[in-house]
Protein backbone atom coordinates (compact mmCIF):
# COMPACT_ATOMS: atom_id res chain seq x y z
CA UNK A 1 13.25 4.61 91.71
CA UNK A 2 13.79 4.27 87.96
CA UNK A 3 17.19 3.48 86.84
CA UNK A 4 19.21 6.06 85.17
CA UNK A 5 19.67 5.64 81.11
CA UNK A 6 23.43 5.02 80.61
CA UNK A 7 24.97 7.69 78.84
CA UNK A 8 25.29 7.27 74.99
CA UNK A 9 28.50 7.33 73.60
CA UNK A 10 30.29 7.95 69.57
CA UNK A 11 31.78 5.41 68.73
CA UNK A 12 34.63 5.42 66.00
CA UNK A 13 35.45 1.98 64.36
CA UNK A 14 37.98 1.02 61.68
CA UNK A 15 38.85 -2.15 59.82
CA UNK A 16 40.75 -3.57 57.64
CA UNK A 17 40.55 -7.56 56.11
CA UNK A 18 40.81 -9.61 53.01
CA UNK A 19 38.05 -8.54 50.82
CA UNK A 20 34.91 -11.58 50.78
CA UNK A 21 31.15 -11.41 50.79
CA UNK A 22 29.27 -10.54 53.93
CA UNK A 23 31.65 -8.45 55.96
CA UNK A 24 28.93 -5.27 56.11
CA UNK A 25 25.92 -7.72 56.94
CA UNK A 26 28.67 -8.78 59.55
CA UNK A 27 29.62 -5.74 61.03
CA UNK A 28 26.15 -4.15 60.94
CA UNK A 29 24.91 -7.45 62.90
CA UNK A 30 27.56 -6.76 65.60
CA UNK A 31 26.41 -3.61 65.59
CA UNK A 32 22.67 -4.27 66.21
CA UNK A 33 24.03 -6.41 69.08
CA UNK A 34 26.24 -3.44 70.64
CA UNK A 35 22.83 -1.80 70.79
CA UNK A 36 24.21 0.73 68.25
CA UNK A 37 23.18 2.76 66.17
CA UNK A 38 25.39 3.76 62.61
CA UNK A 39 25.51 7.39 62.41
CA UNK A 40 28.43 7.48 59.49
CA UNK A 41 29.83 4.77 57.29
CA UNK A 42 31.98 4.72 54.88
CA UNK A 43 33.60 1.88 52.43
CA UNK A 44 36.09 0.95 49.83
CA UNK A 45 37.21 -2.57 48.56
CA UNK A 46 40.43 -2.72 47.03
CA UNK A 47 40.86 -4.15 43.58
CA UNK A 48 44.97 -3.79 44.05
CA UNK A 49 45.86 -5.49 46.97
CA UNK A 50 42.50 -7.31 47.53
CA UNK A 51 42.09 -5.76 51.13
CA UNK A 52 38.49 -4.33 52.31
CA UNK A 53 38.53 -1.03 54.36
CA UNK A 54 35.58 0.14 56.45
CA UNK A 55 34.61 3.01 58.84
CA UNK A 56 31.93 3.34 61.05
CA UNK A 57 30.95 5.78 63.45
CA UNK A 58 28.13 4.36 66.27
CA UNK A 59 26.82 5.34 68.82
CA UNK A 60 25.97 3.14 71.51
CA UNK A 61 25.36 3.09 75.04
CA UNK A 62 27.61 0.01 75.35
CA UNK A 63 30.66 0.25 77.15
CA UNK A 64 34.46 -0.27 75.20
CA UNK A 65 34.49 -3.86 76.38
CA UNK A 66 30.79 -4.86 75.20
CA UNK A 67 31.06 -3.16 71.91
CA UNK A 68 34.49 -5.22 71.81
CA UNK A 69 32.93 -8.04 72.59
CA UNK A 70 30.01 -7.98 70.29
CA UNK A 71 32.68 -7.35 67.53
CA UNK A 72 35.10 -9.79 68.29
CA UNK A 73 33.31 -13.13 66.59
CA UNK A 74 33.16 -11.06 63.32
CA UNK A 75 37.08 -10.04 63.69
CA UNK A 76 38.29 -13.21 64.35
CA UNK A 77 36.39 -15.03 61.53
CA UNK A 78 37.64 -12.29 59.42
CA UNK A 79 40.96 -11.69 60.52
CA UNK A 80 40.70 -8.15 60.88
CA UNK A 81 42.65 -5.43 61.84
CA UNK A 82 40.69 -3.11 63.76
CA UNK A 83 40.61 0.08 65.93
CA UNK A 84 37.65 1.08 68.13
CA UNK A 85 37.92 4.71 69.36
CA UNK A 86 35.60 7.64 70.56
CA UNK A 87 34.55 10.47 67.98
CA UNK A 88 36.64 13.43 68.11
CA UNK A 89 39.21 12.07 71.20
CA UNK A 90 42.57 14.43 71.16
CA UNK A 91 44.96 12.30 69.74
CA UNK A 92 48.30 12.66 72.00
CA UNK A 93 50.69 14.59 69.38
CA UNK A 94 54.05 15.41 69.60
CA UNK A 95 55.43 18.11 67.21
CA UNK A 96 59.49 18.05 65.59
CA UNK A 97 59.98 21.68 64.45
CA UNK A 98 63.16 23.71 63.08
CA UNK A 99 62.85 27.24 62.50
CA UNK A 100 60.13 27.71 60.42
CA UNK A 101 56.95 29.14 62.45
CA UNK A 102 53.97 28.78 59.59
CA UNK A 103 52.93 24.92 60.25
CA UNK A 104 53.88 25.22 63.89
CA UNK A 105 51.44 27.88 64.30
CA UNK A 106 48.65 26.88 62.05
CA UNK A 107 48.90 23.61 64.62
CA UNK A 108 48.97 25.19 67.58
CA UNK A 109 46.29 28.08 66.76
CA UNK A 110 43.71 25.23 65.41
CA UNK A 111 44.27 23.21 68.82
CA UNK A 112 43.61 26.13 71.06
CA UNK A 113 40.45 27.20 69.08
CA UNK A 114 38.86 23.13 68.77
CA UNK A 115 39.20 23.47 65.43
CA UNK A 116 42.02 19.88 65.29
CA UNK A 117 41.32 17.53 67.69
CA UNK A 118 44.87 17.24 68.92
CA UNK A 119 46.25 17.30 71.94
CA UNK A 120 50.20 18.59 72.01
CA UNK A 121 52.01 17.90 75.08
CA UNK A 122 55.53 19.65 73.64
CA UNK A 123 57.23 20.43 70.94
CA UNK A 124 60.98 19.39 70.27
CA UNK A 125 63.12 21.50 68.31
CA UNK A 126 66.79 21.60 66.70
CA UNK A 127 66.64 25.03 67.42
CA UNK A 128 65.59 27.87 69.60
CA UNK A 129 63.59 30.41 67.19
CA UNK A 130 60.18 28.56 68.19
CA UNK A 131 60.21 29.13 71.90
CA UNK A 132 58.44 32.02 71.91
CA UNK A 133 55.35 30.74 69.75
CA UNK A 134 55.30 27.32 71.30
CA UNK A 135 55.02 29.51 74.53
CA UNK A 136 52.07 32.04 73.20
CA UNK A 137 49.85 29.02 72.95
CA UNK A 138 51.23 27.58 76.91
CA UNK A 139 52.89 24.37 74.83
CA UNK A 140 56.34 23.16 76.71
CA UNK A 141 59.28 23.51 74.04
CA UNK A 142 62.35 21.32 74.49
CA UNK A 143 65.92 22.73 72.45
CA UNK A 144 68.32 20.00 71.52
CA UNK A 145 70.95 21.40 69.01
CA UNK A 146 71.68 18.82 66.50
CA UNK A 147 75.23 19.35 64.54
CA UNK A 148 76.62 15.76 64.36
CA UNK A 149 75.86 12.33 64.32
CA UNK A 150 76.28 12.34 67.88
CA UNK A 151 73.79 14.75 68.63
CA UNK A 152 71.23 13.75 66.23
CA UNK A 153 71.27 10.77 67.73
CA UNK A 154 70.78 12.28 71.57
CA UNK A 155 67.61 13.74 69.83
CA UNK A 156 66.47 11.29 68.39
CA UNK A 157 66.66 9.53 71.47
CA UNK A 158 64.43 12.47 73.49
CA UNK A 159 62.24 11.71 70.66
CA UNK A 160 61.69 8.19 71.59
CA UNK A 161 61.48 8.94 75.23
CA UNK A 162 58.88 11.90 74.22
CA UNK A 163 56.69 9.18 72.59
CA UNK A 164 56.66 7.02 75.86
CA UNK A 165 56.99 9.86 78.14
CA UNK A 166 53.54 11.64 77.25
CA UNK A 167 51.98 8.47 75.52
CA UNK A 168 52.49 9.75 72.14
CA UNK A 169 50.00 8.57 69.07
CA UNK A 170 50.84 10.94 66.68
CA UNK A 171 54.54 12.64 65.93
CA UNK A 172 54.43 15.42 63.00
CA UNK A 173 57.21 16.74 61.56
CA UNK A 174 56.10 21.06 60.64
CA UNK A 175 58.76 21.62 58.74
CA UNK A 176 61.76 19.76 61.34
CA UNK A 177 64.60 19.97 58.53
CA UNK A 178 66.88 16.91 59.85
CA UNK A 179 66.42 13.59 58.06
CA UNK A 180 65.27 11.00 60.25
CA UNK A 181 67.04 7.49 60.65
CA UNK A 182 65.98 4.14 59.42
CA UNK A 183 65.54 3.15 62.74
CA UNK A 184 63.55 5.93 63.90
CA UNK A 185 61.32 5.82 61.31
CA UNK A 186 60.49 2.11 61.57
CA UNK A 187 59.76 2.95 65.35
CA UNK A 188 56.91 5.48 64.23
CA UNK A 189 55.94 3.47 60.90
CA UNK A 190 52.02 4.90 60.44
CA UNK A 191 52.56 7.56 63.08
CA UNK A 192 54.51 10.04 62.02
CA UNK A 193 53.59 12.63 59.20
CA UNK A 194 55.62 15.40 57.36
CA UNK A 195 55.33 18.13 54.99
CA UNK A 196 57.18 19.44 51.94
CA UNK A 197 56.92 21.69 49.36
CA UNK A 198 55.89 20.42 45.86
CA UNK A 199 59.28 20.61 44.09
CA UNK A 200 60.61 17.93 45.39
CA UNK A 201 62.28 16.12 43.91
CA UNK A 202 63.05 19.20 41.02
CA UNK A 203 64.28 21.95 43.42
CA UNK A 204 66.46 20.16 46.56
CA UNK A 205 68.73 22.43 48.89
CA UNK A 206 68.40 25.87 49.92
CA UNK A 207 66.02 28.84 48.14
CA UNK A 208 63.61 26.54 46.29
CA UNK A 209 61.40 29.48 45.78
CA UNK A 210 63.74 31.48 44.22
CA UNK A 211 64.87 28.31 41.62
CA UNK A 212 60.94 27.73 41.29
CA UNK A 213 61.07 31.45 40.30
CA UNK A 214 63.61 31.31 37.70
CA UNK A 215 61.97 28.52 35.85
CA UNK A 216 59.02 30.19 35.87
CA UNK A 217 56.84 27.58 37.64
CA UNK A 218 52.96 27.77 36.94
CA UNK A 219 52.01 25.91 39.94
CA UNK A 220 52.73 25.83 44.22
CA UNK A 221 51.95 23.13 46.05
CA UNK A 222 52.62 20.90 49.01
CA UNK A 223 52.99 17.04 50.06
CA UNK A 224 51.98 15.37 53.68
CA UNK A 225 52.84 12.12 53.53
CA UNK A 226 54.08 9.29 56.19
CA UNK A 227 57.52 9.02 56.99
CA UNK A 228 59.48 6.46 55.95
CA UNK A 229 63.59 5.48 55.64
CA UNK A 230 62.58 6.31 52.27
CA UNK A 231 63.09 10.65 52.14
CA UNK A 232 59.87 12.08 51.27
CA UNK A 233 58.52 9.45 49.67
CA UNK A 234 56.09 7.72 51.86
CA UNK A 235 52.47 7.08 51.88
CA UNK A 236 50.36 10.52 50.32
CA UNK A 237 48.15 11.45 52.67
CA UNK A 238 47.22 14.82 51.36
CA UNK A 239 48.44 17.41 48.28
CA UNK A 240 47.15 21.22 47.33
CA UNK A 241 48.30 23.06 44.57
CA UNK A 242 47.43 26.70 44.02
CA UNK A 243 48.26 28.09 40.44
CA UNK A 244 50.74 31.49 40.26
CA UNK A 245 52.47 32.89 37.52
CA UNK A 246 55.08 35.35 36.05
CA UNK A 247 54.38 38.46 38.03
CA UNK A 248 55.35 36.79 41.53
CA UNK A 249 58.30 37.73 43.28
CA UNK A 250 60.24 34.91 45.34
CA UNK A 251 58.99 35.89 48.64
CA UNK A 252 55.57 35.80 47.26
CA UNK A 253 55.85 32.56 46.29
CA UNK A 254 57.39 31.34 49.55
CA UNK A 255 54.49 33.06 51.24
CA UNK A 256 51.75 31.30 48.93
CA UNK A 257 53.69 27.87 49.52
CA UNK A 258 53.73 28.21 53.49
CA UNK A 259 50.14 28.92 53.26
CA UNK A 260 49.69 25.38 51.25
CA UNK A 261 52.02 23.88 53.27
CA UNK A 262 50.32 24.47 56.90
CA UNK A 263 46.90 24.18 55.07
CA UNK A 264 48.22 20.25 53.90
CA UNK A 265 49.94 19.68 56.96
CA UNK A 266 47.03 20.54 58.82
CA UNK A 267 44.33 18.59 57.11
CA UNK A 268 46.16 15.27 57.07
CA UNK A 269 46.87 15.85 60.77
CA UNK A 270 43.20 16.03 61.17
CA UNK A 271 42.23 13.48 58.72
CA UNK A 272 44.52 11.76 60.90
CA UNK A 273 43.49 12.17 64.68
CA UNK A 274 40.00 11.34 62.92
CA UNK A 275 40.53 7.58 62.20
CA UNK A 276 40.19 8.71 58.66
CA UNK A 277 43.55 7.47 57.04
CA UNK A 278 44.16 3.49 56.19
CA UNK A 279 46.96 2.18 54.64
CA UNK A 280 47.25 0.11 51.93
CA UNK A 281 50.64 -0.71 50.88
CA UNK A 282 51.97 2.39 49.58
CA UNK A 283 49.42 4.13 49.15
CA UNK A 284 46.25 5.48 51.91
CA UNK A 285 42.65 5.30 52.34
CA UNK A 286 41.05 8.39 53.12
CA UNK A 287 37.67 8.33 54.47
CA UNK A 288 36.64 12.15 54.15
């Protein structure tokens, strides 16, 4: 009898070194010896911080450990930090939501279709309004109500537990309006992604459609971004912008920003759970 081919699979892999001459010829030799074949590859060497950042896709009838193997000469000698995944995996995602449904939904309705390859185990909220939706699409929803330090800190808390609970990769914040903690946000440093509006920092507190309507603002847009202790201010992982002008009421406006909004939350969540976002310092890599 012949022996069955072993089954091929797509292979995602993502580095990230000191920049020096011959880390491609490197890669692509490990490659070779993975039996592997580059489908997608993408580069960028930068002339900041000096650091090299590469992604491959391969595919490769070579189990994890072999293709590990095969690699692991050329990450040593380059000291490189490096993930080795399989194309289009669900990342494990846990979604922080308030009481605003538009990047909630957009989520949840591009999971159920396979349009965001995401997997979302629950959804915690600071309040109830959300139940309903997160239970359309069959997603468990968890209500802690948050009014004092106390209780932020019992959520924050189910938050951690969440993560370890479901074996969380990804936490995204659709529009959860409580400010996170220092120590919170170290725990999900280059995990955890949020969403705002593009007035910040010009319009803060309640209505900022209706003060971005009384200046007469030209342009809508929206921000996802890592968190960090630092409020809305971390790494940019995505921005849109859409242009409006005199003739639009407030609640047009807010309905044109929500649509950015979910649109930016929702692409850098994908960019995302597609080993397509690096960080360099303050700033990201995005391999589109």
């Amino acid at each position: 009898m012949t022996s069955q081919p072993s089954a091929i699979t797509h292979w995602v892999l993502t580095i990230v070194c000191t920049d020096e001459p011959g880390i491609v010829h490197a890669l692509s030799g490990a490659v070779v010896q993975a039996r592997g074949n580059i489908t997608e590859s993408q580069q960028f060497s930068s002339a900041d911080t000096g650091r090299f950042f590469m992604r491959l896709q391969v595919e490769s009838d070579a189990s994890r450990e072999e293709f590990a193997g095969a690699l692991a000469p050329v990450l040593e000698r380059y000291a490189m930090t490096w993930q080795l995944d399989i194309v289009g995996r669900p990342l494990r995602t846990l979604v922080l939501a308030s009481t605003a449904a538009h990047c909630l939904g957009d989520l949840l309705f591009r999971q159920r279709t396979g349009h965001l390859p995401v997997e979302i185990p629950l959804v915690l909220s600071n309040h109830e309004t959300l139940r309903d939706l997160a239970g359309f699409y069959g997603v468990p929803f968890e209500h802690l109500h948050v009014t004092d330090a106390a209780s932020k800190a019992a959520m924050e808390e189910r938050v951690i537990q969440a993560v370890e609970e479901h074996d969380i990769e990804l936490v995204v914040l659709a529009r959860y309006m409580q400010i996170l903690s220092p120590g919170l946000c170290e725990r999900l440093s280059g995990r955890a992604i949020n969403i705002h509006h593009s007035f910040l920092p010009g319009f803060k507190g309640a209505n900022p459609y209706k003060q971005a309507h009384a200046r007469g603002v030209k342009l809508i847009g929206a921000t996802a971004h890592f968190v960090t202790s630092d409020l809305d201010e971390g790494p940019i992982i995505e921005q849109n912008v859409v242009r409006v002008d005199h003739s639009r009421t407030p609640a047009e406006l807010m309905a044109i920003g929500q649509d950015e909004e979910s649109r930016t939350l929702t692409q850098a969540v994908k960019w995302f759970a597609e080993n397509r976002v690096l960080l360099d310092g303050a700033r990201t890599i995005i391999f589109r």
